[in-house]
Protein backbone atom coordinates (compact mmCIF):
# COMPACT_ATOMS: atom_id res chain seq x y z
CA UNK A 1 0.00 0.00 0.00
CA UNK A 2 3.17 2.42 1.03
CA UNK A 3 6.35 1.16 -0.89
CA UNK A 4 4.94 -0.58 -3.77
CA UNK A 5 3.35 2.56 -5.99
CA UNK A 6 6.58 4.10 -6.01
CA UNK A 7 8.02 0.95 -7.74
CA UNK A 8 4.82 -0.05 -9.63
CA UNK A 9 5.23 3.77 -11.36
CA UNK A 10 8.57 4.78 -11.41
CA UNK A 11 10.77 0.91 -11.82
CA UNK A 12 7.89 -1.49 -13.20
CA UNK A 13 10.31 -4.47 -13.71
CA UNK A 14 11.52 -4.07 -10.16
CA UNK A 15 7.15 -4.11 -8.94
CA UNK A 16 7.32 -7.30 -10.89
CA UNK A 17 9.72 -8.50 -9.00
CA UNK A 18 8.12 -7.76 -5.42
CA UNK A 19 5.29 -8.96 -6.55
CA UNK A 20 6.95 -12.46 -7.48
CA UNK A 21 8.06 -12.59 -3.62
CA UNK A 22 3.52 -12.93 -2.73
CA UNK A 23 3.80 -15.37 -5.50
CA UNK A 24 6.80 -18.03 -4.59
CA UNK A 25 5.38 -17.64 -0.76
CA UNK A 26 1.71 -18.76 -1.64
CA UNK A 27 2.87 -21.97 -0.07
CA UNK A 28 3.60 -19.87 3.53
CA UNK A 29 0.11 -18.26 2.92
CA UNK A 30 -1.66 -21.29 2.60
CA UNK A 31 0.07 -22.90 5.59
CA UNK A 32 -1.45 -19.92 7.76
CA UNK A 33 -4.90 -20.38 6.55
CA UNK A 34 -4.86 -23.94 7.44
CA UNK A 35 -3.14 -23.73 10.67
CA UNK A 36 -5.72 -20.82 11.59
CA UNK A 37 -8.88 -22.95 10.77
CA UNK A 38 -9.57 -21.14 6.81
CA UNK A 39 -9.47 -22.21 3.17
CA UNK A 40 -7.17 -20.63 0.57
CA UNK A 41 -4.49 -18.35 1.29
CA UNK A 42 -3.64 -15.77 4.46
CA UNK A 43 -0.41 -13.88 3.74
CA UNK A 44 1.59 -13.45 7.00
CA UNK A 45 1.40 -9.73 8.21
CA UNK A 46 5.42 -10.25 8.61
CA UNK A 47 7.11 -13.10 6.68
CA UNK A 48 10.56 -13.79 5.53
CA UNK A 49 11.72 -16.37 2.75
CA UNK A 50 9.08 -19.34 3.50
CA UNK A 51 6.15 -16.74 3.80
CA UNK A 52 5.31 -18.40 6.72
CA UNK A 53 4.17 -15.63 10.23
CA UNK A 54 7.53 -14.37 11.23
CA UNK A 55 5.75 -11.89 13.73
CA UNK A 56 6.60 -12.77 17.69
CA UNK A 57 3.49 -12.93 19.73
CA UNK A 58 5.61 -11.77 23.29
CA UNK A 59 8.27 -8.66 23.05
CA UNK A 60 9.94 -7.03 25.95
CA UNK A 61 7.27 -3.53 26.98
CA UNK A 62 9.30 -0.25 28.15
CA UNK A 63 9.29 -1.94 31.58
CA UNK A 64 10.88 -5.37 30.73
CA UNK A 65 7.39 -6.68 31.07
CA UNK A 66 6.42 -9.11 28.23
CA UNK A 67 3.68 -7.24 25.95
CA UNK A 68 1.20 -9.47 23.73
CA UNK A 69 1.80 -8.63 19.98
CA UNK A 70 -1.41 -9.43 18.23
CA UNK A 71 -0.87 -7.95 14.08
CA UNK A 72 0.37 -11.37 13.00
CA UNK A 73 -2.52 -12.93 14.74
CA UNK A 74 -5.44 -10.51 13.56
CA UNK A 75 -4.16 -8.21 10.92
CA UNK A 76 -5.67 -10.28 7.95
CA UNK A 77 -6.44 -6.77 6.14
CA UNK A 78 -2.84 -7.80 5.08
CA UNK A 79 -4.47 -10.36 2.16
CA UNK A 80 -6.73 -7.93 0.73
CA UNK A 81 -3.55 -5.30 0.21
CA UNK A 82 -1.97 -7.95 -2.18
CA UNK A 83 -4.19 -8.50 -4.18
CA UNK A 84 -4.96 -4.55 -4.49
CA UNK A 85 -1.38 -4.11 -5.23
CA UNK A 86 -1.31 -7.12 -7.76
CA UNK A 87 -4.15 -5.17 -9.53
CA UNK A 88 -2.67 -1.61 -9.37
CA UNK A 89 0.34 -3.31 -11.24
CA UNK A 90 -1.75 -5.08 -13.96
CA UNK A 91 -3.76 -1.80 -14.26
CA UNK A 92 -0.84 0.49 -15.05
CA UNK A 93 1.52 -1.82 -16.70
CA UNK A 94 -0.86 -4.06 -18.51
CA UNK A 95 1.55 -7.07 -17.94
CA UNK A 96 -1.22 -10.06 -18.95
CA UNK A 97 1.35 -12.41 -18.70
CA UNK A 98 1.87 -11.60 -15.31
CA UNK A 99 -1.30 -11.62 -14.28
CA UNK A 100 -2.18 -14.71 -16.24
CA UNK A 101 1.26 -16.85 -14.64
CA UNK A 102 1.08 -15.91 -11.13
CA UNK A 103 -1.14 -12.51 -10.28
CA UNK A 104 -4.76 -14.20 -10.66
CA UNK A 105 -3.76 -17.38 -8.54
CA UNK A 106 -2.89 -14.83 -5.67
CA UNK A 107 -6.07 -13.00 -6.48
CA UNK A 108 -8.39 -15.70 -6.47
CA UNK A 109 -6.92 -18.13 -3.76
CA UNK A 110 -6.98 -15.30 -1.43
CA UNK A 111 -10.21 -14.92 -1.87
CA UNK A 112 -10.92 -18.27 -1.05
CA UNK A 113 -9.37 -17.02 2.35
CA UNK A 114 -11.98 -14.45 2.90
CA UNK A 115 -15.17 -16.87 1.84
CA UNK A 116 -14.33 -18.62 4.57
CA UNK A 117 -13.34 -16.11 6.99
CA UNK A 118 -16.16 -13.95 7.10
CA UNK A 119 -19.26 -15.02 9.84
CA UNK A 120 -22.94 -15.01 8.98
CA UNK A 121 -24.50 -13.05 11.37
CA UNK A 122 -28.25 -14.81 10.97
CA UNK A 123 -29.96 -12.53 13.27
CA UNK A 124 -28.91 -8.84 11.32
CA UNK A 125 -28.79 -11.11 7.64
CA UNK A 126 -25.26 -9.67 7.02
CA UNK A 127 -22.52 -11.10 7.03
CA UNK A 128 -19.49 -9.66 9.31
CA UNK A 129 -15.63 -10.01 9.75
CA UNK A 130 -14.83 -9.62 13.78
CA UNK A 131 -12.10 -9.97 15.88
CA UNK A 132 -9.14 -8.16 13.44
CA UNK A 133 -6.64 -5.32 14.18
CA UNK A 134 -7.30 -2.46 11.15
CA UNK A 135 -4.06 -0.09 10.25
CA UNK A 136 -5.07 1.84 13.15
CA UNK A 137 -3.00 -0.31 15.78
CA UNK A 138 -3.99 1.75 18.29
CA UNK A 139 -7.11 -0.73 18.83
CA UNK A 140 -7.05 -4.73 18.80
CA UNK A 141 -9.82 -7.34 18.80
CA UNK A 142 -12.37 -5.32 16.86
CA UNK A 143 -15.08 -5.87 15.13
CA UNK A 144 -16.28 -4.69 11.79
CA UNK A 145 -13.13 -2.60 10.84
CA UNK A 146 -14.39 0.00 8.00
CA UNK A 147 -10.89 -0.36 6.51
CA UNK A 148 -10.71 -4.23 6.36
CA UNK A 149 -14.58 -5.12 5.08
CA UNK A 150 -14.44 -2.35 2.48
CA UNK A 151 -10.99 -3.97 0.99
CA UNK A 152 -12.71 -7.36 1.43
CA UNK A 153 -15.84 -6.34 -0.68
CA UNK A 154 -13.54 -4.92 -3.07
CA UNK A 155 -11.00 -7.66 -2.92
CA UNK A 156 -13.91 -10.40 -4.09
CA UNK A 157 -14.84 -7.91 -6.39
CA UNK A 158 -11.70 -7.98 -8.59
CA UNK A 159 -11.40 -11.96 -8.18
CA UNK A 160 -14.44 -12.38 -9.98
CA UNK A 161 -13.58 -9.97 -12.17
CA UNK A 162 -10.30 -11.56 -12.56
CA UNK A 163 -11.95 -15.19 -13.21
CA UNK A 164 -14.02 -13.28 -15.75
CA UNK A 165 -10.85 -11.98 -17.73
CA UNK A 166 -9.30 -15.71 -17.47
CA UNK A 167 -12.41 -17.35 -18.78
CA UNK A 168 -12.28 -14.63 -22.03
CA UNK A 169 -8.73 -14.82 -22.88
CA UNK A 170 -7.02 -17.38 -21.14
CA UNK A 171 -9.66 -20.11 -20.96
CA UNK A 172 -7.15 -23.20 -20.29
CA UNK A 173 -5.99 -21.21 -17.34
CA UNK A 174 -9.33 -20.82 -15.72
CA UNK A 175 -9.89 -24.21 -15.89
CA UNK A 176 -6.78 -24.81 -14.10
CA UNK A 177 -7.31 -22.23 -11.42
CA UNK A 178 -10.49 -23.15 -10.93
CA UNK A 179 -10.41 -27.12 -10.44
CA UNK A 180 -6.75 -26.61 -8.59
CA UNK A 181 -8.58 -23.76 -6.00
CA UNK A 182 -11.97 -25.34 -6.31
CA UNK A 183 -13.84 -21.86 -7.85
CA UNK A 184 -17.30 -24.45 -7.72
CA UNK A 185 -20.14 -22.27 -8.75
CA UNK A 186 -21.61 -22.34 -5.35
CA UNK A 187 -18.44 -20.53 -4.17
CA UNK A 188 -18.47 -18.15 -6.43
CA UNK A 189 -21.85 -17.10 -5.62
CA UNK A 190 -21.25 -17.31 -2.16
CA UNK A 191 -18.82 -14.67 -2.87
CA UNK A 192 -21.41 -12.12 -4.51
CA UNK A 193 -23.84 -12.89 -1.50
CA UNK A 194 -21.20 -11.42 0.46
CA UNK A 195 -20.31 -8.97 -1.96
CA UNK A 196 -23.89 -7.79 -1.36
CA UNK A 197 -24.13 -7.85 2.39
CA UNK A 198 -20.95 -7.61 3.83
CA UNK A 199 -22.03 -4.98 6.95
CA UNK A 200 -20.03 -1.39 6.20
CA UNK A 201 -20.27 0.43 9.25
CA UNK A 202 -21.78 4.15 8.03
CA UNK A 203 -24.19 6.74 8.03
CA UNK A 204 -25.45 6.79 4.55
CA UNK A 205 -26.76 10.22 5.81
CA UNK A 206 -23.88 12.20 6.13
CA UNK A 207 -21.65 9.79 4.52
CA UNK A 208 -19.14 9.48 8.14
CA UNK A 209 -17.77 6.22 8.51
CA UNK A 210 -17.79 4.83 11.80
CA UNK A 211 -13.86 3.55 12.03
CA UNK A 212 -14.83 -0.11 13.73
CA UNK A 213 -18.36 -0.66 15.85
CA UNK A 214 -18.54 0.73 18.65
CA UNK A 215 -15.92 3.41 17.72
CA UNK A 216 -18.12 6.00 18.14
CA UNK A 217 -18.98 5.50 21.72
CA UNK A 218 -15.54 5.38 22.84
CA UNK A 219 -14.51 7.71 25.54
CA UNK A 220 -13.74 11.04 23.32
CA UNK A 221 -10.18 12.67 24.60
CA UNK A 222 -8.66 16.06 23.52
CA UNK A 223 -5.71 15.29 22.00
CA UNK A 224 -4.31 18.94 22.30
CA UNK A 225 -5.11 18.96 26.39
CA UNK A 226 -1.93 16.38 26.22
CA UNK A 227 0.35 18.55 24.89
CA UNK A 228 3.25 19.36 24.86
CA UNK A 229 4.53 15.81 24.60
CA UNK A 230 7.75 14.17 23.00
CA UNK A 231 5.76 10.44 23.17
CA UNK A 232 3.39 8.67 20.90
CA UNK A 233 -0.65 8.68 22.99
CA UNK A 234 0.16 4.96 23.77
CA UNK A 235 2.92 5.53 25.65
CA UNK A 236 1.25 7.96 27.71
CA UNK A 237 -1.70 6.31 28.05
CA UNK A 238 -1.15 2.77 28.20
CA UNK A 239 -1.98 -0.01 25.87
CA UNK A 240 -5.54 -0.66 27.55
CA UNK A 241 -6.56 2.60 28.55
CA UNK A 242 -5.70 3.56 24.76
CA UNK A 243 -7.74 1.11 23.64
CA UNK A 244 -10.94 2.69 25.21
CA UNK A 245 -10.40 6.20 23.84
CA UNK A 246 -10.68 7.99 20.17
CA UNK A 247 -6.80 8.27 19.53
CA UNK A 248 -5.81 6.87 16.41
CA UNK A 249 -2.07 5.56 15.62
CA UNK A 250 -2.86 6.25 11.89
CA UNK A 251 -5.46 7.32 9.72
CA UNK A 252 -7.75 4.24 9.24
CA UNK A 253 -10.67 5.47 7.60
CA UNK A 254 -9.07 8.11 5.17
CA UNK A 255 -5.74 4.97 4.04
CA UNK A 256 -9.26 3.38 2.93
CA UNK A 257 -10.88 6.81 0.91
CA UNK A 258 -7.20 7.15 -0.32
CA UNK A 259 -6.55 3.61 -1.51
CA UNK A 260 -10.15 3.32 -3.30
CA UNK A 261 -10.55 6.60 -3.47
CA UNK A 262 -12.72 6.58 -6.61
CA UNK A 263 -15.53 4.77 -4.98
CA UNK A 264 -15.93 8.13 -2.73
CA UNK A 265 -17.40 11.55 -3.47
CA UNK A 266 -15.78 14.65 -1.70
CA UNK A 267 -18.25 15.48 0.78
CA UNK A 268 -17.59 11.73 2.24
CA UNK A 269 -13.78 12.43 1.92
CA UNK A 270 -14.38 16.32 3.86
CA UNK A 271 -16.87 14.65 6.32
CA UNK A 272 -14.54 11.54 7.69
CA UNK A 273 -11.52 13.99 7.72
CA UNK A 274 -13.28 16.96 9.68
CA UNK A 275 -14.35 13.82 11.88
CA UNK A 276 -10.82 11.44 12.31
CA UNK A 277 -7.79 14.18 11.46
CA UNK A 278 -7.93 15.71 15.40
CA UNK A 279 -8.00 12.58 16.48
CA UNK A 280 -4.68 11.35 15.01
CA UNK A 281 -1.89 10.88 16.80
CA UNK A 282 0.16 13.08 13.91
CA UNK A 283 3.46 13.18 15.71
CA UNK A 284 4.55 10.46 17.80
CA UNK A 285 1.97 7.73 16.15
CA UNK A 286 2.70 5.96 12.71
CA UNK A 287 5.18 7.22 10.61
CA UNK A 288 2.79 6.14 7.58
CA UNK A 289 -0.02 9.07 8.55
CA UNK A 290 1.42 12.19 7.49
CA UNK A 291 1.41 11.23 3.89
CA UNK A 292 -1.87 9.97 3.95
CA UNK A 293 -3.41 13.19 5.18
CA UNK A 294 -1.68 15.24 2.73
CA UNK A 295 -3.09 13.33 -0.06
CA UNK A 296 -6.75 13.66 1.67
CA UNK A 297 -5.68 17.54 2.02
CA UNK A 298 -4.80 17.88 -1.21
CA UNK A 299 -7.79 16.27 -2.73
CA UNK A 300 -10.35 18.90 -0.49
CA UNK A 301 -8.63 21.51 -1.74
CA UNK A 302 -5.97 22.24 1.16
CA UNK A 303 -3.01 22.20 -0.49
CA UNK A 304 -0.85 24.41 2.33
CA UNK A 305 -2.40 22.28 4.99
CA UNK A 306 -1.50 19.14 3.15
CA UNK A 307 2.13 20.72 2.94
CA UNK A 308 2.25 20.39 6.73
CA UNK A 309 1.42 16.73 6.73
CA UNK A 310 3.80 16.09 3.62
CA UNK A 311 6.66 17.84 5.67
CA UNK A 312 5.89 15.72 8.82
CA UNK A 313 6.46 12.41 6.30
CA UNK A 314 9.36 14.07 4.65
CA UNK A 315 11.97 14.93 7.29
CA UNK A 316 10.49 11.81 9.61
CA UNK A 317 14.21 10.48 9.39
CA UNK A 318 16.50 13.16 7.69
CA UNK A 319 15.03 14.54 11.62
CA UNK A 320 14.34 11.24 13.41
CA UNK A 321 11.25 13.01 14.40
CA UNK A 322 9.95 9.76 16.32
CA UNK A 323 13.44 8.92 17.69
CA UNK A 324 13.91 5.53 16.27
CA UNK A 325 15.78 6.44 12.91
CA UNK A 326 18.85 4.48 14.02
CA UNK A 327 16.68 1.08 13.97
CA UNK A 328 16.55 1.50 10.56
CA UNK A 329 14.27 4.39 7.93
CA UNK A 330 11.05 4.45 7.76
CA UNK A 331 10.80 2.92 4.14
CA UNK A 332 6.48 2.93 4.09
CA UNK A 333 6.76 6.37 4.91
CA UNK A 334 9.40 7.16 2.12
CA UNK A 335 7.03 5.46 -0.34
CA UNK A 336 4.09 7.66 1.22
CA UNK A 337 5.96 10.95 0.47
CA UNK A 338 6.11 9.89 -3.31
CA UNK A 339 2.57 9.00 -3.53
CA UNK A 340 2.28 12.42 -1.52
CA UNK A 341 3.78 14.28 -4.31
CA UNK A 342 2.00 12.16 -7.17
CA UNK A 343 -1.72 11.58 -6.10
CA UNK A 344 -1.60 14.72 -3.76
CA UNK A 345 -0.16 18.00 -5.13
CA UNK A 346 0.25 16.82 -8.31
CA UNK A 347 -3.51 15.22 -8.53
CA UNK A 348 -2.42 11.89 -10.57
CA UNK A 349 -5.28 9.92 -11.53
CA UNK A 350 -4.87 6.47 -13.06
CA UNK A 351 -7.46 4.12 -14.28
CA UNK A 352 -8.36 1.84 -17.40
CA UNK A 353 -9.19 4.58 -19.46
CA UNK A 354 -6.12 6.49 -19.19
CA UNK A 355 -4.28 9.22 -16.54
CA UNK A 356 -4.78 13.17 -16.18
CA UNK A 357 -3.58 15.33 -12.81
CA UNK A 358 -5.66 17.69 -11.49
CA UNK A 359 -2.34 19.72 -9.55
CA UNK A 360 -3.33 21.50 -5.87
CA UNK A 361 0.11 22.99 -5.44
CA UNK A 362 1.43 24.63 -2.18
CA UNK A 363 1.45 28.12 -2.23
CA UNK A 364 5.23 28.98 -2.52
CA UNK A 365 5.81 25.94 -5.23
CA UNK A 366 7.23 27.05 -8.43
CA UNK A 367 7.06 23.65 -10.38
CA UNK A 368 6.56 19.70 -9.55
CA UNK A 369 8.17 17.99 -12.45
CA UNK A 370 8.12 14.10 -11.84
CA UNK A 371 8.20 10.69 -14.62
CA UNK A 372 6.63 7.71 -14.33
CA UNK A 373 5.51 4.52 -16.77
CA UNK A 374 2.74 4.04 -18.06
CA UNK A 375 1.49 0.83 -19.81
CA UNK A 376 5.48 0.85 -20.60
CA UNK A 377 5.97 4.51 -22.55
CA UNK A 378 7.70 6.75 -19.87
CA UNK A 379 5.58 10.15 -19.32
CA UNK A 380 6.35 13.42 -18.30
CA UNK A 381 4.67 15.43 -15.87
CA UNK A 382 5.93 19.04 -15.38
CA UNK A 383 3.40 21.46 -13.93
CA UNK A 384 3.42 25.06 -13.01
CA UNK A 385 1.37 27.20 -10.76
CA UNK A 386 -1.99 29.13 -12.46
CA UNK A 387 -1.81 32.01 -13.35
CA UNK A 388 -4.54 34.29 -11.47
């Protein structure tokens, strides 16, 4: 979601080659589905050469007290972000054979994953997904994370879509995938019933998205009564006492109206950012949230503002704002600031049909020239300030 743009845009061979990492550790993936009780395959949310769940479950707290790590236990949003990155790839590059060889397989057999891990709530009709950590770590053992169900609906959305393409072009191939991963009809429709009422916790009202259930009647803190401060809110607070209050480690809901931003109107995007950007921890909480908000910035028209955010991502180790540059950079925050510059000031939009920018340039810019590929022909951008 963070590093992989910056490759997938500006060094397409060397995407490719990331991407071939999800592929030779399907094995690892499918090894955690089956050890955690699911079908198909459940990419690690930390792996090494095997793919297999490198995370520890016990690390040493600020006190020498062992602390309970729970992301490689209930951070499955992890699945859905391959296959979204598999797909940004095939979108921009257009590499069938890829996608044909190794992308749909990934695609569709994580999938599988998520047909079996969602629950059937019979009393509300709907189907949930409960019990996960969302990118906001801030919070564990939730239910109904905005961020995970939306990339799940979408995520089934693109593997039927992705069977669809296989049939068309590369029948021999869908018959392969589909008697090797067992795509029976009555999976596949179990995927569109899911699809169809998979529970999205909103107000279709106002458009505010409610970050996990019960989020909203969490006690509400003022983050600026705290200041000043040189520690993230869980330090100060506590692991459990965090847990009960409105802080967020990192932005959540707007990662999700960034990284499918096309599904969501600008009202939606001003309404969940007037609602979730005072309650970010900006400064001591994930590295990966400044660039985020400057892209959400950006896009409602706040280009200085977003500046602020962008500068927070930029110097996080050339300062070692958080204190921890000497454990190594902060590499998903270095991809951030690209996509920060790209998709935020510079307004790059990329879909099937083609690319445009729609620039938002800080006020004492001059000129944001950057290249990047494009179904393999190298383009140009180099954009100026308006003239009033």
């Amino acid at each position: 979601i963070y590093m992989l743009p910056f490759f997938t845009f500006t060094q397409p061979h060397l995407a490719r080659n990331l991407l071939m990492y999800r592929y030779w550790t399907l094995p690892g993936a499918r090894r955690k589905a089956r050890a955690n009780g699911y079908e198909g395959a459940q990419y690690a949310w930390e792996s090494a050469q095997t793919g297999d769940e490198t995370t520890p479950r016990w690390l040493p707290g600020p006190t020498g007290d062992l602390v309970r790590i729970w992301t490689g236990d209930l951070q499955h949003h992890i699945s859905a972000d391959v296959a979204y990155a598999i797909w940004r790839y095939w979108q921009l590059t257009g590499d069938d054979e890829f996608m044909r060889r190794y992308g749909a397989e990934i695609i569709l057999d994580t999938a599988v994953f998520w047909g079996s891990r969602v629950e059937y709530n019979a009393e509300r009709d709907r189907y949930e997904i409960n019990d996960v950590i969302g990118p906001d770590e801030y919070h564990i053992h939730v239910n109904n994370n905005v961020y995970t169900n939306c990339m799940v609906r979408w995520h089934l959305e693109a593997a039927l879509e992705t069977l669809a393409w296989l049939r068309r072009e590369h029948p021999d191939k869908a018959v392969e995938l589909e008697k090797r991963l067992d795509l029976s009809q009555e999976r596949l429709t179990h995927w569109a019933d899911i699809i169809g009422c998979l529970h999205i916790p909103h107000d279709p009202e106002t458009g505010l998205m409610e970050q996990f259930e019960g989020f909203f009647q969490l006690e509400d803190i003022d983050l600026q009564a705290l200041e000043p401060r040189n520690q993230s809110i869980q330090a100060l607070l506590g692991i459990e006492r965090t847990n009960e209050v409105q802080a967020l480690k990192q932005p959540d809901v707007l990662i999700l109206l960034h990284v499918l931003g096309d599904r969501y109107d600008a009202e939606t995007k001003r309404v969940n950012w007037e609602y979730y950007e005072p309650r970010t921890d900006h400064l001591y909480g994930s590295s990966l949230g400044p660039a985020i908000h400057a892209i959400i910035a950006c896009e409602l028209g706040m280009p200085d503002v977003a500046y602020e955010h962008f500068m927070r991502a930029a110097l996080v180790d050339l300062e070692d704002v958080r204190g921890n540059t000497a454990d190594g950079i902060h590499g998903g925050s270095a991809g951030g600031v690209w996509q920060a510059v790209a998709f935020g000031f510079a307004g790059l939009k990329v879909n099937d049909e083609g690319w445009h920018t729609e620039p938002r340039l800080p006020a004492h810019w001059r000129r944001l020239a950057f290249r990047f590929y494009h179904r393999g022909k190298l383009v140009e951008v180099d954009l100026t300030p308006v003239a009033e």
